[in-house]
C-alpha atoms as a PDB file:
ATOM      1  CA  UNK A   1     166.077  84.778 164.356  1.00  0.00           C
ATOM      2  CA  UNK A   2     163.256  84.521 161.734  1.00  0.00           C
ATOM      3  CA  UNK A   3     162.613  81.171 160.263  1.00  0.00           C
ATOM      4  CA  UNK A   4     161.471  82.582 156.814  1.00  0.00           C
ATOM      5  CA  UNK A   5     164.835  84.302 156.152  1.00  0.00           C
ATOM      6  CA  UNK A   6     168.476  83.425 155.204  1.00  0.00           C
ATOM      7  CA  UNK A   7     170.380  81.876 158.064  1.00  0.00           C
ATOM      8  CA  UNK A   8     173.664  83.559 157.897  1.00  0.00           C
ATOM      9  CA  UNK A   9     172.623  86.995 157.025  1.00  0.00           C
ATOM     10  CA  UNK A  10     168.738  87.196 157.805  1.00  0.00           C
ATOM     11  CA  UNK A  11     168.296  89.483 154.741  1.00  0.00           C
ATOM     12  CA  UNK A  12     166.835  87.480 152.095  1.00  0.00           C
ATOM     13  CA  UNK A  13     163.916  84.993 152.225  1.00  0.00           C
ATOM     14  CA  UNK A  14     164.741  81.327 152.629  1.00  0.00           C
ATOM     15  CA  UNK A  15     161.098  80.028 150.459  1.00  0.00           C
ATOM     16  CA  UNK A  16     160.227  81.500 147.031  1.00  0.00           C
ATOM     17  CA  UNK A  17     156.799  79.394 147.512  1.00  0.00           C
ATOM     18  CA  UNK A  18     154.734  78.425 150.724  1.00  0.00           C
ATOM     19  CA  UNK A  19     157.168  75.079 151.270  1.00  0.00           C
ATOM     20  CA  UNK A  20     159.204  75.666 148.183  1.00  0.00           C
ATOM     21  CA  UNK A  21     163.203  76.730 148.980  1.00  0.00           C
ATOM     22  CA  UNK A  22     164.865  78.887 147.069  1.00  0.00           C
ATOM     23  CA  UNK A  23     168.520  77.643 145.346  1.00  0.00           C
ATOM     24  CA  UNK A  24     170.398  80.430 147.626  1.00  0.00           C
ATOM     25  CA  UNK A  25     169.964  84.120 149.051  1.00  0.00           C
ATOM     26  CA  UNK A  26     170.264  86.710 147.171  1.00  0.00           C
ATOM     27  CA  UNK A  27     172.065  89.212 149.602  1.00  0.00           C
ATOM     28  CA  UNK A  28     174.786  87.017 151.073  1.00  0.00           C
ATOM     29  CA  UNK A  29     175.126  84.351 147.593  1.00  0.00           C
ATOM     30  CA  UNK A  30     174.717  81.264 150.486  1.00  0.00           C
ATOM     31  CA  UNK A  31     173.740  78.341 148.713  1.00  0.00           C
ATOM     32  CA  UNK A  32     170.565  76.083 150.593  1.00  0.00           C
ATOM     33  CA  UNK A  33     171.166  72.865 148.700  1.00  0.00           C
ATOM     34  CA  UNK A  34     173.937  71.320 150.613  1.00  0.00           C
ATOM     35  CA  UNK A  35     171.047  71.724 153.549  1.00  0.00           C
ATOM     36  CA  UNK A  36     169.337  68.241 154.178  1.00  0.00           C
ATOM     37  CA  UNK A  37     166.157  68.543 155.103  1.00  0.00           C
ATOM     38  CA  UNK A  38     165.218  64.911 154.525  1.00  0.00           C
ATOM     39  CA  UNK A  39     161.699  63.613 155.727  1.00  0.00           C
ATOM     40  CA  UNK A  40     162.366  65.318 159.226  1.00  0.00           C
ATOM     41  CA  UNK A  41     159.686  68.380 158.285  1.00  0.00           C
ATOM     42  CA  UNK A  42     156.685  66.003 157.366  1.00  0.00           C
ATOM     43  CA  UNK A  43     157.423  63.971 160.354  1.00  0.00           C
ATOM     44  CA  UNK A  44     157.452  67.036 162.715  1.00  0.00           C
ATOM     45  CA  UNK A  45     154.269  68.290 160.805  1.00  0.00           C
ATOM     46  CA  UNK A  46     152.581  64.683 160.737  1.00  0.00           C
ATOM     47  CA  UNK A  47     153.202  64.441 164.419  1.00  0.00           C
ATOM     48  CA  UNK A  48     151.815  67.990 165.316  1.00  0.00           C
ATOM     49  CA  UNK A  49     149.001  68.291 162.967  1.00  0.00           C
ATOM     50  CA  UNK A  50     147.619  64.645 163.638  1.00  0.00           C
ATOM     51  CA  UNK A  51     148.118  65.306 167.597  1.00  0.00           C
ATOM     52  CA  UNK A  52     145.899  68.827 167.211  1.00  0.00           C
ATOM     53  CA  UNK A  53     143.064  67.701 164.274  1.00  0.00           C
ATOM     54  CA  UNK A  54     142.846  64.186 166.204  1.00  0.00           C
ATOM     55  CA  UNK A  55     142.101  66.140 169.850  1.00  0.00           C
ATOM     56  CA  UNK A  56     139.670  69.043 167.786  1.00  0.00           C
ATOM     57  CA  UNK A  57     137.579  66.050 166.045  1.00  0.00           C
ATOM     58  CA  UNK A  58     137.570  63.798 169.149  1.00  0.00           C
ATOM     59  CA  UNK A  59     135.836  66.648 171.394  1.00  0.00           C
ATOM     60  CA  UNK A  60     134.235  68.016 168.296  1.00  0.00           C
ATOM     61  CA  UNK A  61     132.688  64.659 168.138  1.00  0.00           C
ATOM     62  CA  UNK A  62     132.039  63.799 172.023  1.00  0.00           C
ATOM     63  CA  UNK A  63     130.549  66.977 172.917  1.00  0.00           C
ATOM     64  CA  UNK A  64     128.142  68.273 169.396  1.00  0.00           C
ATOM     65  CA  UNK A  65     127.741  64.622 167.987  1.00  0.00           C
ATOM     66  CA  UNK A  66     127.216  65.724 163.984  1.00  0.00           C
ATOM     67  CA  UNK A  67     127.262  64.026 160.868  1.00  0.00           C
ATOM     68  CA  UNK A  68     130.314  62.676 158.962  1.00  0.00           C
ATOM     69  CA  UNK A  69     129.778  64.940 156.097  1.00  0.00           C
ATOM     70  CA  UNK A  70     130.687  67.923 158.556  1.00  0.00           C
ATOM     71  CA  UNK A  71     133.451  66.072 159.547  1.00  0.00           C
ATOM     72  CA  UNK A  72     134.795  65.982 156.537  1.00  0.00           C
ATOM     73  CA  UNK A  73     134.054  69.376 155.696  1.00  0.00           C
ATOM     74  CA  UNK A  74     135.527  70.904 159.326  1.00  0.00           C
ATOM     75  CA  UNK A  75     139.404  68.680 159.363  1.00  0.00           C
ATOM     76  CA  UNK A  76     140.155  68.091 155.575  1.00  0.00           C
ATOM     77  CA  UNK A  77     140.783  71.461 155.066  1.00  0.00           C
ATOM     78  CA  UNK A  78     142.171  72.388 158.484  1.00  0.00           C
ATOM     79  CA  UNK A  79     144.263  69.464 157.890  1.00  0.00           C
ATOM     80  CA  UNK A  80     145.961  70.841 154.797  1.00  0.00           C
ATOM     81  CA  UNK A  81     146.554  74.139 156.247  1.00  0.00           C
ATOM     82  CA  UNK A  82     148.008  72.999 159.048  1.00  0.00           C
ATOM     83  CA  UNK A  83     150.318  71.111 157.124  1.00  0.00           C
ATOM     84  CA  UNK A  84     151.065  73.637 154.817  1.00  0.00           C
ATOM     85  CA  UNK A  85     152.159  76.086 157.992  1.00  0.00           C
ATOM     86  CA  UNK A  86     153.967  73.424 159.725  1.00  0.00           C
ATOM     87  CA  UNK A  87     155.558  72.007 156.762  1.00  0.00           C
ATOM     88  CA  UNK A  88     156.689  75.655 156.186  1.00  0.00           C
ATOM     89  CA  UNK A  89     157.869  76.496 159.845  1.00  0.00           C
ATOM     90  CA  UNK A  90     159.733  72.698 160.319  1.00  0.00           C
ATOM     91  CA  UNK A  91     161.819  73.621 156.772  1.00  0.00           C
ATOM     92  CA  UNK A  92     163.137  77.064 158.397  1.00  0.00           C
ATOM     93  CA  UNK A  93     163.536  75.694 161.468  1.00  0.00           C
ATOM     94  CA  UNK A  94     165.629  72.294 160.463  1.00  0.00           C
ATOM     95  CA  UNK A  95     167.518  74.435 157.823  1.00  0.00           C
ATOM     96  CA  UNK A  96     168.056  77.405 160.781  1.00  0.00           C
ATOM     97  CA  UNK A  97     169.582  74.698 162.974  1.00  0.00           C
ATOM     98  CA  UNK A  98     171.775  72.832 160.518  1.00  0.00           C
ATOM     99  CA  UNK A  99     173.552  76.325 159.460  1.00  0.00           C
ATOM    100  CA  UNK A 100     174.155  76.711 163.539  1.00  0.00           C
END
């Protein structure tokens, strides 16, 4: 089961942009919008991301001590790939187990 592809026939992709889902799947004609995603996805990807950047920065920041600037420059943009990936993966996955 791949969380990138159609549910029910695991042909066609399920995103037509990094977090964007397509209208339906073009091999089996299932349509994704009666799928409610809802606010579940940000919360798993809130949840996971914050847990992981807010462990990195703490040790980051116990054990090498730098400035804020590099701070900054380290977890903003870890932070919005993270989200991006999770935001991605939490989409499949809730729209995955809502089909089931």
């Amino acid at each position: 089961m791949s969380l990138t592809t159609c549910p029910a026939c695991h042909q066609s992709a399920l995103f037509e942009r990094i977090v964007v889902v397509r209208k339906g799947c073009d091999a089996c004609g299932l349509t994704y919008s009666s799928f409610e995603k809802g606010d579940g996805p940000a919360f798993v990807g809130i949840c996971v991301v914050g847990f992981i950047v807010t462990a990195l920065a703490a040790y980051v920041e116990i054990v090498y001590q730098p400035p804020y600037w590099l701070h900054a420059a380290l977890w903003l943009p870890a932070i919005i790939i993270l989200t991006l990936l999770t935001l991605r993966w939490a989409k499949g996955w809730m729209i995955q187990a809502e089909y089931q």
